[in-house]
PDB file of N, CA and C in Angstrom:
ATOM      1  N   UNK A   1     -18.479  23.496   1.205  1.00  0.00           N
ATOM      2  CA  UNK A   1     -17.058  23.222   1.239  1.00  0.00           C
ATOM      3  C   UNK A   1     -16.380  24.044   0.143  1.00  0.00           C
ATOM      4  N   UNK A   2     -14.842  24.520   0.631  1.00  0.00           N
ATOM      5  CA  UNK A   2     -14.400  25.790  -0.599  1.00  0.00           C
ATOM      6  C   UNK A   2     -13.798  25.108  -1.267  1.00  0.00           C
ATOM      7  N   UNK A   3     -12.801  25.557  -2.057  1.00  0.00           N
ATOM      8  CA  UNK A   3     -11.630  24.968  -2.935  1.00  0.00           C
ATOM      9  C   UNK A   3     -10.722  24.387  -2.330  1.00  0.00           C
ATOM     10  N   UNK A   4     -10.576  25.528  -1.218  1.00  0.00           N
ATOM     11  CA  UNK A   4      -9.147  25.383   0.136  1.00  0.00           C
ATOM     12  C   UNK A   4      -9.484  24.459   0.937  1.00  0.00           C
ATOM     13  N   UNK A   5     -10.744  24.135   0.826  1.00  0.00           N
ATOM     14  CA  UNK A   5     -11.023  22.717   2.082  1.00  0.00           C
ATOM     15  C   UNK A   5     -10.735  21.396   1.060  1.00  0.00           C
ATOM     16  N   UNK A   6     -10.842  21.417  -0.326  1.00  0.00           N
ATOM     17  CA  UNK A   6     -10.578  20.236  -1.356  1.00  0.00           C
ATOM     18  C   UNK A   6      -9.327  19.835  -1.549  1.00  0.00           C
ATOM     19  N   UNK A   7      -8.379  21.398  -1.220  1.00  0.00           N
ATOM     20  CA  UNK A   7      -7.454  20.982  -1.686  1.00  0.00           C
ATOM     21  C   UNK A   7      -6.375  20.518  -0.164  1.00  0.00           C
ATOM     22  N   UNK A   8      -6.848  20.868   0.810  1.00  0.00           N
ATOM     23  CA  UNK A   8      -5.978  20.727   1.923  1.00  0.00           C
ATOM     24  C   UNK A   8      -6.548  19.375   2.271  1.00  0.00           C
ATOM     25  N   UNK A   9      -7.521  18.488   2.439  1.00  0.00           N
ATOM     26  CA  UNK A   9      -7.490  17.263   1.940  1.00  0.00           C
ATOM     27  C   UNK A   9      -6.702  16.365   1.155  1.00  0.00           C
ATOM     28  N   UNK A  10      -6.399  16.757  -0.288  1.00  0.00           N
ATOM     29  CA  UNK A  10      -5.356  15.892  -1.015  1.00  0.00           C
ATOM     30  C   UNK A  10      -4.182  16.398  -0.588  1.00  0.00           C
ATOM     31  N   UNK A  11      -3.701  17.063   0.175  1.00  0.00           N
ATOM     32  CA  UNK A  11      -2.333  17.303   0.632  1.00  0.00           C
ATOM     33  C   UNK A  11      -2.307  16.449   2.307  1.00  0.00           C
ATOM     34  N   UNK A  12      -3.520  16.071   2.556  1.00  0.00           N
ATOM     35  CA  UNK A  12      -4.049  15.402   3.978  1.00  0.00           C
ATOM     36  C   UNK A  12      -3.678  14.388   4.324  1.00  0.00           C
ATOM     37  N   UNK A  13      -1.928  13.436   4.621  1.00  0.00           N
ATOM     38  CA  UNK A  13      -1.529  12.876   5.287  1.00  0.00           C
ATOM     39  C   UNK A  13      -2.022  11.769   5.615  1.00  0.00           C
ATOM     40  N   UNK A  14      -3.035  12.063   6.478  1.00  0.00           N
ATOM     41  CA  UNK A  14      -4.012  11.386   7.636  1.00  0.00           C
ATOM     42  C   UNK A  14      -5.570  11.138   6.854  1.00  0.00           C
ATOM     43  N   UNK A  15      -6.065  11.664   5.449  1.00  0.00           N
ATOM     44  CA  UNK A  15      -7.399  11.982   5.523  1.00  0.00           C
ATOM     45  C   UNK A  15      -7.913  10.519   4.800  1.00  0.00           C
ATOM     46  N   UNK A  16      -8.662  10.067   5.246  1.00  0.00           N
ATOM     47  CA  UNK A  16      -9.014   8.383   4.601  1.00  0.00           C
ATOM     48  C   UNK A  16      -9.490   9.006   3.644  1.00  0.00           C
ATOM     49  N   UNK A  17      -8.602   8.722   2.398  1.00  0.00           N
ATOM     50  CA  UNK A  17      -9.416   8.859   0.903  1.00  0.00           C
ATOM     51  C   UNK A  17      -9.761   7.447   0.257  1.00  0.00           C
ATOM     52  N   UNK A  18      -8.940   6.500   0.893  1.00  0.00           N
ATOM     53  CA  UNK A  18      -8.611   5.101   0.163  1.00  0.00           C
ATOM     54  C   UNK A  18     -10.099   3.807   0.700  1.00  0.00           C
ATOM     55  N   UNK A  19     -10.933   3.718  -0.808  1.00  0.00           N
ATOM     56  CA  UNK A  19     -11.637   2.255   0.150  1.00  0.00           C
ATOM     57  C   UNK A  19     -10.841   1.139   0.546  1.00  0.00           C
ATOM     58  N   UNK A  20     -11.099   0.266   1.292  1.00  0.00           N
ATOM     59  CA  UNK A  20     -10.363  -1.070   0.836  1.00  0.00           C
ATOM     60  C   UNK A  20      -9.978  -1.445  -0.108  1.00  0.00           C
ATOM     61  N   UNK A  21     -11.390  -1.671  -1.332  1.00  0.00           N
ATOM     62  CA  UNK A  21     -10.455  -1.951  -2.092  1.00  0.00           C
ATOM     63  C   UNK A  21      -9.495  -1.499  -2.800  1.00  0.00           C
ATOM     64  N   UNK A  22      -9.646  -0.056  -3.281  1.00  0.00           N
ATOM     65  CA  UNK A  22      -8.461   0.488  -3.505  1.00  0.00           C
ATOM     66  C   UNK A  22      -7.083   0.383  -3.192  1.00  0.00           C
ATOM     67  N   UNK A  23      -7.513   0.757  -1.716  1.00  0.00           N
ATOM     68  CA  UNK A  23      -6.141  -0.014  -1.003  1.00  0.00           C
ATOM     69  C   UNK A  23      -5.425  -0.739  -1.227  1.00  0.00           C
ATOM     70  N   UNK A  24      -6.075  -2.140  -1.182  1.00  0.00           N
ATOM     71  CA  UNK A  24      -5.646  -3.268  -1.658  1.00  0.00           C
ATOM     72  C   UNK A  24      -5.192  -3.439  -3.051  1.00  0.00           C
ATOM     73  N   UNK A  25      -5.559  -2.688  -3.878  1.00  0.00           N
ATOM     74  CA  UNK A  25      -5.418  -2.616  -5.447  1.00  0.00           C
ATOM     75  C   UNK A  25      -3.798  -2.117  -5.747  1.00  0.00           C
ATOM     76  N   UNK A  26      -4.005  -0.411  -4.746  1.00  0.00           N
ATOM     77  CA  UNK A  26      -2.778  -0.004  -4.161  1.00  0.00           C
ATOM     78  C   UNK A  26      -1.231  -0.734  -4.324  1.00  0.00           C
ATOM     79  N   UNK A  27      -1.676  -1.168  -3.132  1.00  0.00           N
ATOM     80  CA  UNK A  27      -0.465  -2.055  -2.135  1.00  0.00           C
ATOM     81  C   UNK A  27       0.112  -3.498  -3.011  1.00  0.00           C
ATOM     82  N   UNK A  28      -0.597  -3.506  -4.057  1.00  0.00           N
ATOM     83  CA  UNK A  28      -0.735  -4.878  -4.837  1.00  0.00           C
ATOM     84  C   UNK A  28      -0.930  -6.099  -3.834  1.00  0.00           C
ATOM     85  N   UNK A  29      -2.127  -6.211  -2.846  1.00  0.00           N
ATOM     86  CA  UNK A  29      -2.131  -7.173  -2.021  1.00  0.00           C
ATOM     87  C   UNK A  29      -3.584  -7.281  -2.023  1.00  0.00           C
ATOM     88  N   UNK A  30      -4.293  -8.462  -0.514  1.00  0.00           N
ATOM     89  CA  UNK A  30      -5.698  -8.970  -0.854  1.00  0.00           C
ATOM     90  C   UNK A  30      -6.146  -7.601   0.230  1.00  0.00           C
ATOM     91  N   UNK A  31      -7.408  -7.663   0.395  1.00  0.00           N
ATOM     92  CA  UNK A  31      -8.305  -7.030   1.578  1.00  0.00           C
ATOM     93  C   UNK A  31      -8.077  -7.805   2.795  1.00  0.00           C
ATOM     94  N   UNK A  32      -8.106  -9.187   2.540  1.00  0.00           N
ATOM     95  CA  UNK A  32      -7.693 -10.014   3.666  1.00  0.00           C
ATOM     96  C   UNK A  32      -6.300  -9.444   4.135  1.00  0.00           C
ATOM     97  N   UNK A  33      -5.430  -9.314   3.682  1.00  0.00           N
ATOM     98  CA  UNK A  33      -4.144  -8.926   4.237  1.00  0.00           C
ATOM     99  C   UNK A  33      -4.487  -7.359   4.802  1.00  0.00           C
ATOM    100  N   UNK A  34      -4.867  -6.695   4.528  1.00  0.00           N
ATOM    101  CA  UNK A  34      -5.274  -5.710   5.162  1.00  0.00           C
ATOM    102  C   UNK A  34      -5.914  -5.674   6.380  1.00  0.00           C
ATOM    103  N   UNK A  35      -7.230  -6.263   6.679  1.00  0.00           N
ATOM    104  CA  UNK A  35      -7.807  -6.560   7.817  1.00  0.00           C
ATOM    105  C   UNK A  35      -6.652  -7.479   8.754  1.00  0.00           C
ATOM    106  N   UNK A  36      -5.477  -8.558   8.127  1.00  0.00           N
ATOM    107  CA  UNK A  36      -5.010  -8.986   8.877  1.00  0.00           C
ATOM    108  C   UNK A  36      -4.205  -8.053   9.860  1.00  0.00           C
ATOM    109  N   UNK A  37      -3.740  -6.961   8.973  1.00  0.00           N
ATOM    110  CA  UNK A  37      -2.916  -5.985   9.787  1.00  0.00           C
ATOM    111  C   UNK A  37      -3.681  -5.061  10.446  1.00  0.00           C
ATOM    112  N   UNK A  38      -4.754  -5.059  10.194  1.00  0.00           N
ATOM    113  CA  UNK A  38      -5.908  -4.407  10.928  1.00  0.00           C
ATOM    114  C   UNK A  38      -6.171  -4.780  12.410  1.00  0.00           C
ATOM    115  N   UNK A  39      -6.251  -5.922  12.610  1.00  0.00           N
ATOM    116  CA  UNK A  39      -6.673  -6.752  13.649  1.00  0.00           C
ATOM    117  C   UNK A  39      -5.095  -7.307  14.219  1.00  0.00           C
ATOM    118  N   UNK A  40      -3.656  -6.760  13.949  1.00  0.00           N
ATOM    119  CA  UNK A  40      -2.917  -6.759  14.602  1.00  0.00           C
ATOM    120  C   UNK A  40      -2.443  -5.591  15.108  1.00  0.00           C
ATOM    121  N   UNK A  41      -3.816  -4.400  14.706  1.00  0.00           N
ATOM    122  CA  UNK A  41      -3.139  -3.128  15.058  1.00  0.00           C
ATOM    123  C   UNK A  41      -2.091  -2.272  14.966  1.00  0.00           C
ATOM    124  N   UNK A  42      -1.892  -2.645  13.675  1.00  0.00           N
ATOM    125  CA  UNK A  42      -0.786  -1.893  13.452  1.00  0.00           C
ATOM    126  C   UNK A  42      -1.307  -0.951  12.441  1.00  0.00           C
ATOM    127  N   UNK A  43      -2.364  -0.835  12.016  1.00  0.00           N
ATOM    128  CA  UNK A  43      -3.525   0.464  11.650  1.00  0.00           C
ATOM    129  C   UNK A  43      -4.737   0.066  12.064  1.00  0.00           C
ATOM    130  N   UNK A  44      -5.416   1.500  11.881  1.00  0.00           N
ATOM    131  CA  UNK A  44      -7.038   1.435  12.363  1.00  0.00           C
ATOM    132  C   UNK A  44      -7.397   2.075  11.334  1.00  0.00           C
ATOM    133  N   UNK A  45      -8.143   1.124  10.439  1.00  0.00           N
ATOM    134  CA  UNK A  45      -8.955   2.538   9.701  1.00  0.00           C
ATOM    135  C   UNK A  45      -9.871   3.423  10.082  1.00  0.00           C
ATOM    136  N   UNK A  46     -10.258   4.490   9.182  1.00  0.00           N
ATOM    137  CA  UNK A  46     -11.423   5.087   9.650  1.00  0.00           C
ATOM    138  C   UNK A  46     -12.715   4.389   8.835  1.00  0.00           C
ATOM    139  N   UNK A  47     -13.991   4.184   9.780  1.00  0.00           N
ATOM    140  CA  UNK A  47     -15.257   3.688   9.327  1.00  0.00           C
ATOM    141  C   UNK A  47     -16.127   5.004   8.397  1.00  0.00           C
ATOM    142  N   UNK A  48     -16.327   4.487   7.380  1.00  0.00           N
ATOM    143  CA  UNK A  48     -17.539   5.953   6.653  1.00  0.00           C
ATOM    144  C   UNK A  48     -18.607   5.193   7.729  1.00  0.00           C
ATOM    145  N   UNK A  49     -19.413   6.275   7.062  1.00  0.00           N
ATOM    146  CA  UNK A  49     -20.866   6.411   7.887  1.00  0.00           C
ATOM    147  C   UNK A  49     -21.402   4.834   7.319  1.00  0.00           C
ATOM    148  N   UNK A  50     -21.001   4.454   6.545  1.00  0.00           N
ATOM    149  CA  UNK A  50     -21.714   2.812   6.008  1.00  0.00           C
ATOM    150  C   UNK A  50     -21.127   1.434   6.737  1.00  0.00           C
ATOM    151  N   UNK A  51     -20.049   1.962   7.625  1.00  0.00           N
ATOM    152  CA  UNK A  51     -19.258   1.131   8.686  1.00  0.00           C
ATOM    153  C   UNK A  51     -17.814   0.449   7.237  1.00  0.00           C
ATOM    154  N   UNK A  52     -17.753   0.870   6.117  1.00  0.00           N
ATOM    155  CA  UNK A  52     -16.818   0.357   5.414  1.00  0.00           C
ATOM    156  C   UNK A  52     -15.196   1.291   5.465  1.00  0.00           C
ATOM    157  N   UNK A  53     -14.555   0.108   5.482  1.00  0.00           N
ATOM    158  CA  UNK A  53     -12.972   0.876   6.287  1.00  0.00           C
ATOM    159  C   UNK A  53     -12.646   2.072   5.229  1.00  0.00           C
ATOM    160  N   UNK A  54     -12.061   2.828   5.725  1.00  0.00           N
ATOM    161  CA  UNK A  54     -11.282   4.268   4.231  1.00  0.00           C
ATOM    162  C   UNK A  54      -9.688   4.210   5.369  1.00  0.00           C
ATOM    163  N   UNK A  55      -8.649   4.191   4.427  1.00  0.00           N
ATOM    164  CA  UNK A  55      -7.432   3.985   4.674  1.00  0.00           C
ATOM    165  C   UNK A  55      -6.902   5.735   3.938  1.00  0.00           C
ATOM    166  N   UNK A  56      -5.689   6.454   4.810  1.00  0.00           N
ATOM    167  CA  UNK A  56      -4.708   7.012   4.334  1.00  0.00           C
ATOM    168  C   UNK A  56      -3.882   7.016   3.679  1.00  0.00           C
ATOM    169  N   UNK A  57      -3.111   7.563   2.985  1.00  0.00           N
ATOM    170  CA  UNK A  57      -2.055   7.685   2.819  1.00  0.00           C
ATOM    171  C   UNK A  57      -0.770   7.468   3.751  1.00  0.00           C
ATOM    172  N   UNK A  58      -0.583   8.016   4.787  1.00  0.00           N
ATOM    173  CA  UNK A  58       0.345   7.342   5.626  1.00  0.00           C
ATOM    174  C   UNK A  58      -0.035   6.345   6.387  1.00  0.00           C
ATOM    175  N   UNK A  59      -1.301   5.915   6.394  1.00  0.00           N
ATOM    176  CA  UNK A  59      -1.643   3.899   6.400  1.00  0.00           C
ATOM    177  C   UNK A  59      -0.815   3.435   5.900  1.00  0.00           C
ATOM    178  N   UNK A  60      -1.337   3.776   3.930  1.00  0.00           N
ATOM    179  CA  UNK A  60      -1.014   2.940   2.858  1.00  0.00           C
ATOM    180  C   UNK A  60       0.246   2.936   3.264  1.00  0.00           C
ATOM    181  N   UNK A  61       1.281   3.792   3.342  1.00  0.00           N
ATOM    182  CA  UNK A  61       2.721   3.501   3.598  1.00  0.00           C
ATOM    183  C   UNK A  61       3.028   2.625   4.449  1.00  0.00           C
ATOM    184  N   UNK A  62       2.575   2.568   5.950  1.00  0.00           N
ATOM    185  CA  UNK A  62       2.740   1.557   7.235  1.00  0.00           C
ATOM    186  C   UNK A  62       2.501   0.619   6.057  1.00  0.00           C
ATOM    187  N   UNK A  63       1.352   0.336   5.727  1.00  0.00           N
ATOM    188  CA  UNK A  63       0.895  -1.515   4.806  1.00  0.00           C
ATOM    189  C   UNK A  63       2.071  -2.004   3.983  1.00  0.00           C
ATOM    190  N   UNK A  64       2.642  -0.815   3.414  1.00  0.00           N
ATOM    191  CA  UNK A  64       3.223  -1.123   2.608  1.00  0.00           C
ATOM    192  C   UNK A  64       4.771  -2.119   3.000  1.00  0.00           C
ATOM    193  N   UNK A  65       4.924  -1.349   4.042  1.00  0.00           N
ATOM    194  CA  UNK A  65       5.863  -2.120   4.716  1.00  0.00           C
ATOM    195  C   UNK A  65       5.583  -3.244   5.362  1.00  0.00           C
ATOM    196  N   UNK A  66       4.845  -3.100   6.008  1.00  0.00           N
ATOM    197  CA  UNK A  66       4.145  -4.576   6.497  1.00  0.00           C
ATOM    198  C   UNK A  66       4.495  -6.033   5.106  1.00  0.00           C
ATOM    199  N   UNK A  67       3.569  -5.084   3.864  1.00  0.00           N
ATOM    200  CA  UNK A  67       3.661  -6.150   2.879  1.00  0.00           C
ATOM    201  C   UNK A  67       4.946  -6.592   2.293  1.00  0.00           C
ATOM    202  N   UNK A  68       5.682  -5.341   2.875  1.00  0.00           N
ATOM    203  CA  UNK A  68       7.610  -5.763   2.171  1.00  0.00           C
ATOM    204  C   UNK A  68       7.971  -6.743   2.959  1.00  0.00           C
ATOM    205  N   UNK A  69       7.782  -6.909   4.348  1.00  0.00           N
ATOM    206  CA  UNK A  69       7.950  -7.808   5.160  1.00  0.00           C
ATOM    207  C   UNK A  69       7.769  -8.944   5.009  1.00  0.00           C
ATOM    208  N   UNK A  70       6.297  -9.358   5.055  1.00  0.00           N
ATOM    209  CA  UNK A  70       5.600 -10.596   4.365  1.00  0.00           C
ATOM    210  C   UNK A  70       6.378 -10.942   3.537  1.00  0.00           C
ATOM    211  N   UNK A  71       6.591 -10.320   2.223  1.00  0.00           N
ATOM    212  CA  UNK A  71       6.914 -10.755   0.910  1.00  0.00           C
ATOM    213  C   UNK A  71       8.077 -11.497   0.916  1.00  0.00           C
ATOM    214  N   UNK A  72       8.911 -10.962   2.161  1.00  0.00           N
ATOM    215  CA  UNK A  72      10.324 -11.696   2.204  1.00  0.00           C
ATOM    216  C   UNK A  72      10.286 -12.796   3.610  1.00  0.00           C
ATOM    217  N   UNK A  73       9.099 -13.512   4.004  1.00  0.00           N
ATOM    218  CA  UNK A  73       8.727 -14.674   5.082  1.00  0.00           C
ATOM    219  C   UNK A  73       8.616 -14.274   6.182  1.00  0.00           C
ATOM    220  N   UNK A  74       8.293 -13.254   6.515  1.00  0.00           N
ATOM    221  CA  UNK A  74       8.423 -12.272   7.875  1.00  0.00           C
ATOM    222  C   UNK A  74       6.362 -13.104   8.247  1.00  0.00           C
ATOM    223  N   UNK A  75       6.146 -13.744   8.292  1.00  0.00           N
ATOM    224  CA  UNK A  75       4.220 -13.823   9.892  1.00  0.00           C
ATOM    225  C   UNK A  75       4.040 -12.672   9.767  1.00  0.00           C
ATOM    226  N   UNK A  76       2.598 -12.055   9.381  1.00  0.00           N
ATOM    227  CA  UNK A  76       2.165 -10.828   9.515  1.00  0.00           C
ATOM    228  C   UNK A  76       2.329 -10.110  10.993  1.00  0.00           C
ATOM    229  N   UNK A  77       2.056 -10.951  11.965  1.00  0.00           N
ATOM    230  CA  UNK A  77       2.039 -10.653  13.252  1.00  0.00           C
ATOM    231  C   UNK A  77       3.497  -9.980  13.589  1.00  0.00           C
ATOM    232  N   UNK A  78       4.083 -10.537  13.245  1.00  0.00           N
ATOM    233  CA  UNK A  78       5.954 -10.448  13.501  1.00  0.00           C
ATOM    234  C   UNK A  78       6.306  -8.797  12.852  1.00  0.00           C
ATOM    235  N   UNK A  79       6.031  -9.061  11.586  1.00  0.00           N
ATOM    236  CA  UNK A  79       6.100  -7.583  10.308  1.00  0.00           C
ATOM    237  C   UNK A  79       5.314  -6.485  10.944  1.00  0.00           C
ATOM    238  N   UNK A  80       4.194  -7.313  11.968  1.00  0.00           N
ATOM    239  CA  UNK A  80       3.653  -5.844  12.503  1.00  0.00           C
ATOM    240  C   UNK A  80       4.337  -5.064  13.624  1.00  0.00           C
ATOM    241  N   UNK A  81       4.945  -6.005  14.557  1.00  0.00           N
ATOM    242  CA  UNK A  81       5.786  -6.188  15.864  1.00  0.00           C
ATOM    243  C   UNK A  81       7.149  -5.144  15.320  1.00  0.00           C
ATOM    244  N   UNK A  82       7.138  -5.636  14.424  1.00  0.00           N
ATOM    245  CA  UNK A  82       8.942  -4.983  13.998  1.00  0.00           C
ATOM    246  C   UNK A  82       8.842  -3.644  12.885  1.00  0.00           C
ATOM    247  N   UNK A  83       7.586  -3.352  12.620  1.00  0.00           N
ATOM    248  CA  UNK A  83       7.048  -1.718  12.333  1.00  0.00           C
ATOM    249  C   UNK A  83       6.914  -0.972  13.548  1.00  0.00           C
ATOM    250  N   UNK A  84       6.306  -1.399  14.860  1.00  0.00           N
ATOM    251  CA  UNK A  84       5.693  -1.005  15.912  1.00  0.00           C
ATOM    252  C   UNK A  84       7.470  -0.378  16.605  1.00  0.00           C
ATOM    253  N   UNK A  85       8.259  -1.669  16.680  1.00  0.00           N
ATOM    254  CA  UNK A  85       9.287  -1.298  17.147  1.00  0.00           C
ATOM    255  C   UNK A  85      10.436  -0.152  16.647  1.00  0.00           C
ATOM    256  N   UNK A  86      10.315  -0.716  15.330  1.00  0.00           N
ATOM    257  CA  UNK A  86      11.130   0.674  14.384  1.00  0.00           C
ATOM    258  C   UNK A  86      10.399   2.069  14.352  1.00  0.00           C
ATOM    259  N   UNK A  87       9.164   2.119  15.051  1.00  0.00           N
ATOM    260  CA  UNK A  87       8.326   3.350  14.853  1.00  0.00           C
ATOM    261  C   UNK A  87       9.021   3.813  15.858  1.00  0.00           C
ATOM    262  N   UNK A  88       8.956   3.247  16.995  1.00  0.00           N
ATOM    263  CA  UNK A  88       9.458   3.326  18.957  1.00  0.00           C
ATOM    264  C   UNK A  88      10.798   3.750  18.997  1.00  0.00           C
ATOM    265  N   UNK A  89      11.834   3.583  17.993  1.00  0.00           N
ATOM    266  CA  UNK A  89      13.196   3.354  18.243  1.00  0.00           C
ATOM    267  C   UNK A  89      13.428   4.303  17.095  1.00  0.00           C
ATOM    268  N   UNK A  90      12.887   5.063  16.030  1.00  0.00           N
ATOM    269  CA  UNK A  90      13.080   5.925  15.302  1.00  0.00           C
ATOM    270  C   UNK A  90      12.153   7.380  16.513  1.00  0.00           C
ATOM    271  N   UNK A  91      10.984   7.132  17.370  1.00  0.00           N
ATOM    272  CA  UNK A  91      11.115   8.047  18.067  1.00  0.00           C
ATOM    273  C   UNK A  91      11.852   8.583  19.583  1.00  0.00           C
ATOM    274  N   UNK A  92      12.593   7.233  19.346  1.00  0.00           N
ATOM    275  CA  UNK A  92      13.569   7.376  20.560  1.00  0.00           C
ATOM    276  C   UNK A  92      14.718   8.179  20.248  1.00  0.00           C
ATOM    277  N   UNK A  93      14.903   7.806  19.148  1.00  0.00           N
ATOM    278  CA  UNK A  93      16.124   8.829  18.609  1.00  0.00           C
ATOM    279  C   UNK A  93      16.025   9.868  18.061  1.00  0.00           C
ATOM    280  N   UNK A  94      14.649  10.486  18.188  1.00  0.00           N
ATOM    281  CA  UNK A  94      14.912  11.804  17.905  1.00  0.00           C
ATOM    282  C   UNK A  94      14.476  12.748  19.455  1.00  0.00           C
ATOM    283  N   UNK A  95      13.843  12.039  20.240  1.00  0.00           N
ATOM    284  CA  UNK A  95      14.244  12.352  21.911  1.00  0.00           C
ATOM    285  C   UNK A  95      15.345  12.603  22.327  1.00  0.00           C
ATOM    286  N   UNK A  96      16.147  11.499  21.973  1.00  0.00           N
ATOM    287  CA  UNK A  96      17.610  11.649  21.985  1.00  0.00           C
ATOM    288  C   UNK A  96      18.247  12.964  21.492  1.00  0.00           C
ATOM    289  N   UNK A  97      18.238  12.824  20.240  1.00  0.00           N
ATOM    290  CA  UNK A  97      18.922  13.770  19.412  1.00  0.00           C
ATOM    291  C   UNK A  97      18.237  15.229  20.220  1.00  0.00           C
ATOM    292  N   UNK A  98      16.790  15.936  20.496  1.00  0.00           N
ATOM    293  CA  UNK A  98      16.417  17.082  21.415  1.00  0.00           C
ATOM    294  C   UNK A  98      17.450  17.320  22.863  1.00  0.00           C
ATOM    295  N   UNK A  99      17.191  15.624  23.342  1.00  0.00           N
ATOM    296  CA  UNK A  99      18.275  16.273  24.645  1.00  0.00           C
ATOM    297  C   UNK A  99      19.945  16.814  24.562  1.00  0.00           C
ATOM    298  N   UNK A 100      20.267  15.830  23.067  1.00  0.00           N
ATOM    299  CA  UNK A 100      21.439  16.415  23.214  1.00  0.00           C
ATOM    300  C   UNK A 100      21.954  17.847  22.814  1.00  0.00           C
ATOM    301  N   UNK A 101      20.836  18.296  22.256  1.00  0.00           N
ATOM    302  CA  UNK A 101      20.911  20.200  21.635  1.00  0.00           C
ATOM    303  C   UNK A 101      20.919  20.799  22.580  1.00  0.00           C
ATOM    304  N   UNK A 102      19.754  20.203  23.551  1.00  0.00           N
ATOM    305  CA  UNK A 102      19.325  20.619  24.754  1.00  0.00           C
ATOM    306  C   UNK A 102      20.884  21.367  25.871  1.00  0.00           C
ATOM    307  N   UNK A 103      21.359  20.087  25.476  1.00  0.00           N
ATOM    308  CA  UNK A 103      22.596  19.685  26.555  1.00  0.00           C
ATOM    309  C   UNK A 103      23.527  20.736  26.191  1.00  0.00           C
ATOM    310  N   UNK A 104      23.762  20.900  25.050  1.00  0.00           N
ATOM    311  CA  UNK A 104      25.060  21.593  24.154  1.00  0.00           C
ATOM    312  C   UNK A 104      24.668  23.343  24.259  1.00  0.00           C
ATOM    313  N   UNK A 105      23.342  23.349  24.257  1.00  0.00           N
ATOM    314  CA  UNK A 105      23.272  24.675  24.365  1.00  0.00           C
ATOM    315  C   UNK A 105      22.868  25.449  25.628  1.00  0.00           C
ATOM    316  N   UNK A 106      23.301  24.592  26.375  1.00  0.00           N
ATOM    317  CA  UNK A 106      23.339  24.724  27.890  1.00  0.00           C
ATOM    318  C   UNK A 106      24.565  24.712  28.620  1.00  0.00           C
ATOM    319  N   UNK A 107      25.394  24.224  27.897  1.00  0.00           N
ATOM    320  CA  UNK A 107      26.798  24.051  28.137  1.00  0.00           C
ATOM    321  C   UNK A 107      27.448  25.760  28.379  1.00  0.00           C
ATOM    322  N   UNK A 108      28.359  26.071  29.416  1.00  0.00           N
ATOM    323  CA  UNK A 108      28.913  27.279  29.471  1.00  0.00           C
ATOM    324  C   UNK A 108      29.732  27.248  28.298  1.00  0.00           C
ATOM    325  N   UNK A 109      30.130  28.296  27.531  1.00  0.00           N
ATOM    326  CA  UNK A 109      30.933  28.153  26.250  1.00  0.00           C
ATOM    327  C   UNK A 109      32.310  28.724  27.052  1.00  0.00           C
ATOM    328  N   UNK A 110      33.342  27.706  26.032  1.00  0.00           N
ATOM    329  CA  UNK A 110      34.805  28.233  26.442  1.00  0.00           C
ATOM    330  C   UNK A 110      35.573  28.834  26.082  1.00  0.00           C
ATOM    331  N   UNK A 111      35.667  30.103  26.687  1.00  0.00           N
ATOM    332  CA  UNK A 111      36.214  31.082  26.735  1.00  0.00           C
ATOM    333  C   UNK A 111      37.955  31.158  27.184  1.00  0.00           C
ATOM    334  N   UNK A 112      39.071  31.324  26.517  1.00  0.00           N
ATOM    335  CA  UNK A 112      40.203  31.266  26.943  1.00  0.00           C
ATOM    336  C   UNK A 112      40.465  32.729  27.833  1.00  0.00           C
TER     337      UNK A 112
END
């Protein structure tokens, strides 16, 4: 492995660097709360080869919200429901926003 494979890793989004517990250390929350959002699917970790979860960076962020949720009486289940939906409805609107460029630059321009 080079330098450029070490370092495009810590710039890696997606790359499970995080154990659980870390995670959890992280997020200032339990492991249990983690697996809870685990098992509502609103992340999947990745398994190492020892079957123990490794979490992302843009996990940790989803959790994080999850846990802002919680914190203010939101049911984990619910906090996961209403990430899932704001994920759906933040990519609806940028569908949106493509067709309407789409639209505008398709438009005949007016010419007097």
């Amino acid at each position: 492995m080079t330098a450029d494979d070490l370092f495009g890793r810590i710039d890696d989004e997606d790359y499970p660097a995080y154990t659980m517990g870390r995670a959890a250390e992280l997020l200032g929350t339990t492991q249990n709360f983690l697996r809870a959002i685990g098992e509502a699917r609103l992340i999947t970790p990745l398994r190492s080869e020892g079957g123990h979860r490794r979490y992302s960076r843009y996990q940790l962020r989803i959790a994080a919200r999850a846990r802002e949720l919680v914190d203010h009486g939101t049911s984990v289940e619910a906090a996961c429901r209403i990430i899932v939906l704001e994920d759906q409805l933040e990519e609806a609107q940028r569908i949106n926003a493509e067709y309407r460029r789409a639209a505008e630059a398709a438009k005949p321009s007016a010419t007097p």
